[in-house]
Protein backbone atom coordinates (compact mmCIF):
# COMPACT_ATOMS: atom_id res chain seq x y z
CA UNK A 1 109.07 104.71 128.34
CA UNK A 2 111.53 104.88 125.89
CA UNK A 3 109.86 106.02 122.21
CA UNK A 4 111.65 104.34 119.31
CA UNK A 5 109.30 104.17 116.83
CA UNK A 6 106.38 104.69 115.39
CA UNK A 7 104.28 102.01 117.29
CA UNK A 8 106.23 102.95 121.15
CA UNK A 9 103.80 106.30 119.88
CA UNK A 10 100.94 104.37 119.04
CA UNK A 11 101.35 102.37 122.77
CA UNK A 12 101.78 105.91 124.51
CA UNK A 13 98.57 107.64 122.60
CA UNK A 14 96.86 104.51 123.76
CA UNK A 15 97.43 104.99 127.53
CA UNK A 16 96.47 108.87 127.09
CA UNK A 17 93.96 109.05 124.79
CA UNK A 18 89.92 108.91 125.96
CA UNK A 19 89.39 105.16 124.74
CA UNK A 20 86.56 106.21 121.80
CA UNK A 21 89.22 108.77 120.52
CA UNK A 22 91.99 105.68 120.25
CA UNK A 23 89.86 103.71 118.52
CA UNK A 24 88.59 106.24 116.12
CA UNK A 25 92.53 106.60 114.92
CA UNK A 26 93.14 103.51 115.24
CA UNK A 27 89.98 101.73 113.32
CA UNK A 28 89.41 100.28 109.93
CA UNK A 29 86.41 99.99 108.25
CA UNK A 30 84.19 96.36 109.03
CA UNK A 31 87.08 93.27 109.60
CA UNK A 32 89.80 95.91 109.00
CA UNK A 33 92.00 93.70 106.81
CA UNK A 34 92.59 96.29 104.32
CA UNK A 35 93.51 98.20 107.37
CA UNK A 36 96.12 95.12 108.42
CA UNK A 37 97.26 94.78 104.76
CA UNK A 38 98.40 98.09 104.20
CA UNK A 39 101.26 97.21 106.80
CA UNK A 40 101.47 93.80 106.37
CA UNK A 41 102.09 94.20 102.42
CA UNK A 42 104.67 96.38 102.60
CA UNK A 43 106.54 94.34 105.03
CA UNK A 44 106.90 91.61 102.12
CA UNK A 45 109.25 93.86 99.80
CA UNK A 46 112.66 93.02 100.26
CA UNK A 47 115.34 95.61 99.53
CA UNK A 48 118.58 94.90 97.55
CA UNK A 49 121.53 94.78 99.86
CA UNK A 50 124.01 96.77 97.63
CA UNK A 51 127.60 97.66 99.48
CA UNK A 52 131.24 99.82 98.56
CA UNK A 53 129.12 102.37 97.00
CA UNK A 54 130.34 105.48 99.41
CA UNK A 55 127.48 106.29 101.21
CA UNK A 56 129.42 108.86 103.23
CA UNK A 57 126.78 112.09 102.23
CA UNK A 58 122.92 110.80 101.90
CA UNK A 59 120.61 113.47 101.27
CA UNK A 60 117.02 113.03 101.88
CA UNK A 61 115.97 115.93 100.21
CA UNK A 62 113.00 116.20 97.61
CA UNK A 63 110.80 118.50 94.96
CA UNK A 64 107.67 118.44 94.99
CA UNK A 65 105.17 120.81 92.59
CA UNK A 66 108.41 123.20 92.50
CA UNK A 67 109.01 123.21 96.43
CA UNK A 68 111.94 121.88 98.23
CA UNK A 69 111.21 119.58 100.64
CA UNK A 70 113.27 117.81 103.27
CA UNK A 71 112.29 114.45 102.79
CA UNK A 72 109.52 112.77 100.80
CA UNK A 73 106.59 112.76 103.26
CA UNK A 74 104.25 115.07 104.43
CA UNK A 75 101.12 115.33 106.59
CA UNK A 76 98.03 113.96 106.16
CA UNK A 77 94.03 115.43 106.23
CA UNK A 78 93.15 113.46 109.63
CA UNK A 79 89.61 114.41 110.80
CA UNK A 80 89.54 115.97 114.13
CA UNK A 81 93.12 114.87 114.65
CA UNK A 82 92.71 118.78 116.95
CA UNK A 83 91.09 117.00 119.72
CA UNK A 84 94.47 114.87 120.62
CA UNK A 85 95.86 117.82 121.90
CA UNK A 86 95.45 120.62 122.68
CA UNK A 87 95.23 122.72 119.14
CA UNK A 88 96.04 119.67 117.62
CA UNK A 89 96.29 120.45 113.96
CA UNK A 90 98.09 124.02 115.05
CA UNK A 91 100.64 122.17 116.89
CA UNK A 92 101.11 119.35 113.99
CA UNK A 93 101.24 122.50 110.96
CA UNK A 94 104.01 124.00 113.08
CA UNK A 95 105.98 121.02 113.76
CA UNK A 96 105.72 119.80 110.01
CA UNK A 97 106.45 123.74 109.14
CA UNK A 98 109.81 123.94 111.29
CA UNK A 99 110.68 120.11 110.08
CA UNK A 100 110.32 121.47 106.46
CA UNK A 101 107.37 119.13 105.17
CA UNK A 102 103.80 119.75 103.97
CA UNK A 103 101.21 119.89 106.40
CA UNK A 104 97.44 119.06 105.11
CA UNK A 105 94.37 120.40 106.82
CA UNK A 106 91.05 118.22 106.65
CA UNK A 107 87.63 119.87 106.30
CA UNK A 108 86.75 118.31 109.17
CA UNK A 109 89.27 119.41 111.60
CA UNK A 110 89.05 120.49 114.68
CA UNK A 111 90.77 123.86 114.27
CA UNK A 112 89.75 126.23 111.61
CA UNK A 113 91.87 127.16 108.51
CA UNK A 114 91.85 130.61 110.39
CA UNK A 115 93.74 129.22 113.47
CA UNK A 116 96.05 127.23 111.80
CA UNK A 117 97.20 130.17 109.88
CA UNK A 118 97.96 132.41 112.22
CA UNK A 119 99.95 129.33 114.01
CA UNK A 120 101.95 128.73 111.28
CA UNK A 121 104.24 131.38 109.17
CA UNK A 122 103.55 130.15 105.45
CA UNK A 123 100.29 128.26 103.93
CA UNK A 124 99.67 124.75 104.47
CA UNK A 125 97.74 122.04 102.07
CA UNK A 126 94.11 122.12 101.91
CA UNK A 127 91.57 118.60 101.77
CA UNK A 128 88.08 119.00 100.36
CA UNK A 129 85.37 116.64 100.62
CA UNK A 130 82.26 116.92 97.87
CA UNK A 131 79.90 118.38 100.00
CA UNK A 132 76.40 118.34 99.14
CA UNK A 133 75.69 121.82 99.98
CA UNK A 134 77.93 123.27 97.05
CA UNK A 135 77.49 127.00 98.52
CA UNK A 136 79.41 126.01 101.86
CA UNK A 137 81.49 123.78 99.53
CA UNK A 138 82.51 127.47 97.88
CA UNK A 139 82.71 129.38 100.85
CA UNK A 140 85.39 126.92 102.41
CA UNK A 141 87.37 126.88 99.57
CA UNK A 142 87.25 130.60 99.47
CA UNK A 143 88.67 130.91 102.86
CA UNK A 144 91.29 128.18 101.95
CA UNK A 145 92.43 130.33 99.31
CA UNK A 146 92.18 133.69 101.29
CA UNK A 147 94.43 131.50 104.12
CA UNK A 148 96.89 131.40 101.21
CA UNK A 149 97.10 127.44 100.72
CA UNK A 150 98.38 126.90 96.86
CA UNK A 151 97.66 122.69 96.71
CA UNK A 152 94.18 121.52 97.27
CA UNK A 153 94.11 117.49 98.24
CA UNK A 154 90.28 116.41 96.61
CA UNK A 155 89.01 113.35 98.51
CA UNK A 156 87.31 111.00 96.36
CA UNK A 157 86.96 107.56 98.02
CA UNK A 158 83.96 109.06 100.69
CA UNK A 159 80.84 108.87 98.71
CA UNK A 160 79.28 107.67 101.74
CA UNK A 161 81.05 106.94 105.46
CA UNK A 162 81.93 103.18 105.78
CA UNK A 163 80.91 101.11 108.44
CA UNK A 164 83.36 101.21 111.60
CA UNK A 165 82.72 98.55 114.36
CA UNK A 166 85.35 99.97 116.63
CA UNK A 167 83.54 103.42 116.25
CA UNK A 168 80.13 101.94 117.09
CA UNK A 169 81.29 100.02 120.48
CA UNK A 170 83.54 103.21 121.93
CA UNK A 171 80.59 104.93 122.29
CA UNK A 172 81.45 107.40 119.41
CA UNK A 173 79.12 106.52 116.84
CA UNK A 174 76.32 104.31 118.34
CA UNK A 175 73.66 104.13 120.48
CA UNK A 176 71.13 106.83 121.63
CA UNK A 177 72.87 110.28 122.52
CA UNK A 178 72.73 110.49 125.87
CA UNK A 179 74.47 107.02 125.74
CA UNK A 180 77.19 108.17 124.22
CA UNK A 181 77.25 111.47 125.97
CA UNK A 182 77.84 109.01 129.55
CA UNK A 183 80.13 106.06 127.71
CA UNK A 184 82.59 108.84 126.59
CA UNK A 185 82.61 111.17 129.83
CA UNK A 186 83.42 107.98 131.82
CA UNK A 187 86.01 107.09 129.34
CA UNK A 188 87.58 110.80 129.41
CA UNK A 189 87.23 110.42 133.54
CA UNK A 190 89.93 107.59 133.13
CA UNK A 191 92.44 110.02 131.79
CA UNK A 192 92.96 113.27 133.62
CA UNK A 193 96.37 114.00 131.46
CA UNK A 194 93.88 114.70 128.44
CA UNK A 195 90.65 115.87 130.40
CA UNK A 196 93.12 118.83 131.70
CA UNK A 197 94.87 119.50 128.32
CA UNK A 198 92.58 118.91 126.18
CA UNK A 199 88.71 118.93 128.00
CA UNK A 200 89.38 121.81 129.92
CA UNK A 201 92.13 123.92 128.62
CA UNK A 202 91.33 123.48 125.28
CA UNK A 203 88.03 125.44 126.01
CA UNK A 204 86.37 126.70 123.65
CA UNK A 205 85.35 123.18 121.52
CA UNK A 206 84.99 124.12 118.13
CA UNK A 207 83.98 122.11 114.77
CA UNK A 208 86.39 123.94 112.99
CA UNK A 209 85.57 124.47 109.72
CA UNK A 210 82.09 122.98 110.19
CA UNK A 211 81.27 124.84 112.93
CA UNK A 212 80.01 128.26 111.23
CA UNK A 213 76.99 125.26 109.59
CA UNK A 214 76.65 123.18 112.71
CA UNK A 215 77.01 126.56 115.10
CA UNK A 216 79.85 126.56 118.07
CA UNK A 217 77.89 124.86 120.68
CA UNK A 218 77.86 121.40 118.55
CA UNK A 219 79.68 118.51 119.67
CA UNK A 220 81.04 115.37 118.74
CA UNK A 221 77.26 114.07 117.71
CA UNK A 222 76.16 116.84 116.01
CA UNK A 223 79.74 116.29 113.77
CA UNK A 224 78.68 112.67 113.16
CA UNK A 225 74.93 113.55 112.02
CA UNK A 226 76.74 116.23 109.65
CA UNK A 227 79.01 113.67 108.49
CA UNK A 228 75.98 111.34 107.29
CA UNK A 229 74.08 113.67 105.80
CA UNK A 230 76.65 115.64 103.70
CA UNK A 231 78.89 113.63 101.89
CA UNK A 232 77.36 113.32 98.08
CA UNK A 233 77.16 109.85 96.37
CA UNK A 234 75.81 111.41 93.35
CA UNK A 235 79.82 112.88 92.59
CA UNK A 236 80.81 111.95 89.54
CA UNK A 237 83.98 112.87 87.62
CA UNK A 238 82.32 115.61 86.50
CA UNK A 239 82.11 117.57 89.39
CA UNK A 240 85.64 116.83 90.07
CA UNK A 241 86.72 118.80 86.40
CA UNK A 242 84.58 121.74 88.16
CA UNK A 243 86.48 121.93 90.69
CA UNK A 244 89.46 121.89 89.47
CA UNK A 245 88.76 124.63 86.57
CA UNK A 246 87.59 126.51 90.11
CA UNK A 247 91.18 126.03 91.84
CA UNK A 248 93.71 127.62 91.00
CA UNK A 249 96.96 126.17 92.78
CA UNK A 250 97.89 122.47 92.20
CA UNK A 251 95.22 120.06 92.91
CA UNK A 252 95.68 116.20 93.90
CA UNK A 253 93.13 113.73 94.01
CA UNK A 254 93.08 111.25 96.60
CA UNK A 255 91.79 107.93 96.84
CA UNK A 256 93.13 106.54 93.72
CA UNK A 257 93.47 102.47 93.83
CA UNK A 258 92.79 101.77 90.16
CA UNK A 259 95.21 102.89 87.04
CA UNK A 260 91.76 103.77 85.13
CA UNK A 261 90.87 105.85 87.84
CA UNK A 262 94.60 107.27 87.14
CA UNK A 263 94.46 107.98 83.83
CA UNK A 264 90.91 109.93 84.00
CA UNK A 265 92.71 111.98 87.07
CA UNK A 266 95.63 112.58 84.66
CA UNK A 267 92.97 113.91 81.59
CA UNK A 268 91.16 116.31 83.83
CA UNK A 269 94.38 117.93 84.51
CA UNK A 270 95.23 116.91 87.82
CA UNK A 271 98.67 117.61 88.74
CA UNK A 272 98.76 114.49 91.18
CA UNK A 273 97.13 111.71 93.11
CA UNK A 274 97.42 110.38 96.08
CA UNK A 275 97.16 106.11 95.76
CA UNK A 276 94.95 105.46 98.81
CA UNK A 277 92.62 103.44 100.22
CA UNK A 278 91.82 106.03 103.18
CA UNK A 279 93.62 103.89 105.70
CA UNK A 280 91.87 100.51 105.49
CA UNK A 281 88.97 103.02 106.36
CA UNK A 282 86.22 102.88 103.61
CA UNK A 283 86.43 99.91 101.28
CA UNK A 284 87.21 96.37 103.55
CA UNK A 285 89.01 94.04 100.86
CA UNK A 286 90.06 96.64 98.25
CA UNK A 287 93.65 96.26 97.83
CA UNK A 288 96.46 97.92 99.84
CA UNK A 289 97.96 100.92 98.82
CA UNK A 290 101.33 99.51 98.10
CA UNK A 291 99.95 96.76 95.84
CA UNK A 292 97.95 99.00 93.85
CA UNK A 293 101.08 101.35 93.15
CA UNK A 294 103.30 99.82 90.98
CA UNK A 295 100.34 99.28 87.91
CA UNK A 296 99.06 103.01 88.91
CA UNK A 297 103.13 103.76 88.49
CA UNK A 298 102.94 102.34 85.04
CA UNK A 299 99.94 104.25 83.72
CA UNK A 300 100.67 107.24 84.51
CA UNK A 301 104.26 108.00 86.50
CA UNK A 302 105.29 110.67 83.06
CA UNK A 303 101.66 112.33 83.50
CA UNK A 304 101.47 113.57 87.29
CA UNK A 305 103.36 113.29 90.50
CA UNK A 306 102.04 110.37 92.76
CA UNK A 307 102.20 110.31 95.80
CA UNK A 308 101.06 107.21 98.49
CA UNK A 309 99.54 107.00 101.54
CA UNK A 310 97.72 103.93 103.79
CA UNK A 311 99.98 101.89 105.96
CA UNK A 312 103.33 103.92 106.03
CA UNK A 313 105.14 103.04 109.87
CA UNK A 314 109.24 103.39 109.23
CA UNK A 315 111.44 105.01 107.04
CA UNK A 316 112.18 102.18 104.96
CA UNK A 317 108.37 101.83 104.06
CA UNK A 318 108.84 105.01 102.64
CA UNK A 319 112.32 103.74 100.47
CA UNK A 320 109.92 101.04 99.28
CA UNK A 321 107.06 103.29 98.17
CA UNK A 322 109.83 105.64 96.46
CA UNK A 323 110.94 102.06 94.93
CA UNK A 324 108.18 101.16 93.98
CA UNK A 325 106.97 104.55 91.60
CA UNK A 326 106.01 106.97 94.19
CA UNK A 327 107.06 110.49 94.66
CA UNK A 328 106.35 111.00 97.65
CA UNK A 329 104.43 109.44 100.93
CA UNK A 330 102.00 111.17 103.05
CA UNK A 331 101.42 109.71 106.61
CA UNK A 332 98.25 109.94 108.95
CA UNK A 333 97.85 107.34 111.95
CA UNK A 334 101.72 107.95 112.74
CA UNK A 335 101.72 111.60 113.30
CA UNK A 336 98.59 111.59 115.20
CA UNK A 337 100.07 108.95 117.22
CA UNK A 338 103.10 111.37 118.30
CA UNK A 339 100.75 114.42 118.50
CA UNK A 340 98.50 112.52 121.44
CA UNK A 341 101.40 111.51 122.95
CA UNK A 342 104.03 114.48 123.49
CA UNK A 343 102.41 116.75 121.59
CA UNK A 344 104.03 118.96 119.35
CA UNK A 345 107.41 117.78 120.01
CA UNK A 346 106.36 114.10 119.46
CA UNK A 347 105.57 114.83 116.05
CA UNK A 348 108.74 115.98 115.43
CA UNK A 349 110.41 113.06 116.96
CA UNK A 350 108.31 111.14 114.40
CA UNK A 351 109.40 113.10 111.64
CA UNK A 352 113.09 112.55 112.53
CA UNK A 353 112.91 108.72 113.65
CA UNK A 354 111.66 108.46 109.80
CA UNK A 355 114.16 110.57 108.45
CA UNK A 356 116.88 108.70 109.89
CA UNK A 357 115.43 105.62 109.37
CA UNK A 358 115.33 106.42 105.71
CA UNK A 359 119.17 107.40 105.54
CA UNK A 360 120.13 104.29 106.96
CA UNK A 361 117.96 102.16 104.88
CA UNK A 362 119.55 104.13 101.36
CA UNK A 363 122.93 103.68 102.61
CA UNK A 364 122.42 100.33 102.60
CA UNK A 365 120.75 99.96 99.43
CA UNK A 366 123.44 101.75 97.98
CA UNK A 367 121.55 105.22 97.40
CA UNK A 368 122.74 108.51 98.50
CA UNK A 369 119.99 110.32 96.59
CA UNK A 370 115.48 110.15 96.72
CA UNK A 371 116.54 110.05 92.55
CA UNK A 372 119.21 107.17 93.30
CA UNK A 373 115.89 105.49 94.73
CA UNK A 374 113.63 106.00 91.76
CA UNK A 375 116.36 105.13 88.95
CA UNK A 376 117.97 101.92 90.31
CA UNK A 377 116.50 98.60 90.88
CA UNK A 378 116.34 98.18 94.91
CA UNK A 379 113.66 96.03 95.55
CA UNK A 380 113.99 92.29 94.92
CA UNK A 381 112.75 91.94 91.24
CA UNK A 382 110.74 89.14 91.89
CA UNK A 383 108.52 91.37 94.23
CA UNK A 384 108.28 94.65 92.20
CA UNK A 385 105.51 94.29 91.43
CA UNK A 386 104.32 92.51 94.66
């Protein structure tokens, strides 16, 4: 199978993937039409076709918080994006470390903050949930800060865990234990590529970060009960300023779909946020990501960097986020794609199929530059603002 893009990796982590571990990347929340939106919207925005502008040198190459990056797009927090391979989020921090581009750790990971350090040779991004049990919520972020990471990513758009159909009829989420226990070990029988890697190789199975709470012998169920049970609807702004007088590196909030909501990030000092909708994963019928940028631009593009995320599949979706106000993209679903199927290496294959997709799509454009994108006018004016 030849892989040319982003969905040839989708096809491939489809046909090796346990089916209830598909689905769970794959999945929106309810009807998933924020989930289709976020891809379908930013298919609309036409680029300006500008030519004779010498597009002989294009440079890719970004800042971000006083780092050099080599493009604009970096790794998302994907929960338990370590059971797709084996070491998962080890594999991902070191392909996203040798590609030159953040890498972001979820709480709920599969591998610890421990073992992706020692994978990788410099510190990686950190995502925090508010957890109702505030002394593990301190304890985790003291080990994030002992593991050296300097930018703490604060998600704020999981009061409480949405309601995922796809979840509930793999077998992941629904139905009595032992249920699921049979529905997924018949499901994992189906692929012996990933039972070997991953089910038997991958030995011991960890929670990660979770796992010193939940102990080492919990699984999959025991992570979901967690879930429920620890995520705190009572958060309130608040708490956020707390946290962030606690932190010391850079902190972003994610989960931002409202320029209110962007202006209170910007007064408690946040030095950016990440416009997202968490995938089409939470809130069925909020806005996409890309439609929601351009007013959250507006508010507050002097105050903080801003940075998008939710629906992201080619390199020119990225030139039309950049277009658009944003700083920077972060991608999820695509790089978990390429990790489930050829591993490390396939996320790097990502990485560079959107590089070069994004060189081709500023040379046409007319840009040689990520500030060539920002200052001139290359979307279609009638659909700035979409």
């Amino acid at each position: 199978m030849i892989l040319a893009n982003i969905d040839d990796y989708r096809k491939l982590a489809q046909k090796r993937l346990p089916h209830f571990l598909f689905e769970y990347i794959d999945g929106g929340a309810f009807s998933e039409t924020t989930l289709r939106n976020n891809t379908a919207d930013l298919q609309t925005i036409s680029l300006r076709q500008r030519v004779l502008r010498d597009v002989s040198s294009v440079s890719t190459q970004t800042h971000l918080f006083g780092k050099e990056y080599a493009m604009p797009i970096g790794l998302s927090p994907v929960g338990i994006a370590g059971l797709n391979a084996r070491r998962g989020e080890v594999q991902a921090a070191q392909a996203a470390e040798e590609f030159q581009v953040p890498f972001c750790l979820s709480t709920v990971s599969a591998c610890s903050i421990d073992a992706v350090r020692a994978g990788v040779k410099n510190p990686f991004w950190f995502q925090l949930y508010m957890i109702k049990d505030r002394g593990f919520l301190r304890e985790i972020l003291a080990r994030a800060k002992a593991a050296g990471a300097d930018t703490l990513l604060f998600t704020v758009d999981m009061p409480v865990p949405a309601t995922r159909y796809r979840d509930m009829r793999s077998g992941l989420s629904s139905g009595s234990i032992l249920q699921r226990k049979i529905t997924r070990a018949c499901q994992v029988m189906t692929r012996p590529h990933w039972a070997w890697d991953v089910g038997l190789l991958g030995r011991p199975h960890t929670l990660g970060n979770i796992a010193p709470v939940l102990g080492d012998n919990a699984g999959i169920d025991e992570f979901w009960t967690w879930l429920a049970n620890n995520f705190d609807p009572t958060v309130t702004w608040a708490d956020i300023d707390r946290i962030r007088n606690e932190w010391d590196g850079k902190f972003i909030i994610k989960g931002i779909l409202d320029s209110e909501d962007a202006k209170q990030a910007a007064t408690i000092g946040a030095d950016g946020i990440i416009v997202s909708n968490h995938g089409g994963r939470q809130l069925d019928g909020a806005q996409s990501s890309i439609r929601a940028l351009p007013k959250i631009a507006e508010a507050v593009g002097n105050d903080l960097s801003i940075i998008m995320d939710s629906g992201i599949r080619s390199g020119l979706d990225v030139v039309r986020s950049l277009a658009l106000g944003a700083d920077f993209v972060m991608i999820g679903r695509p790089w978990v794609y390429a990790l489930a199927a050829r591993q490390k290496k396939g996320v790097q294959e990502i990485l560079s199929i959107l590089k070069n997709e994004m060189r081709v799509a500023m040379a046409l454009s007319g840009c040689t530059s990520i500030d060539d994108i920002k200052n001139k006018t290359i979307v279609i004016p009638a659909q700035a603002g979409i």
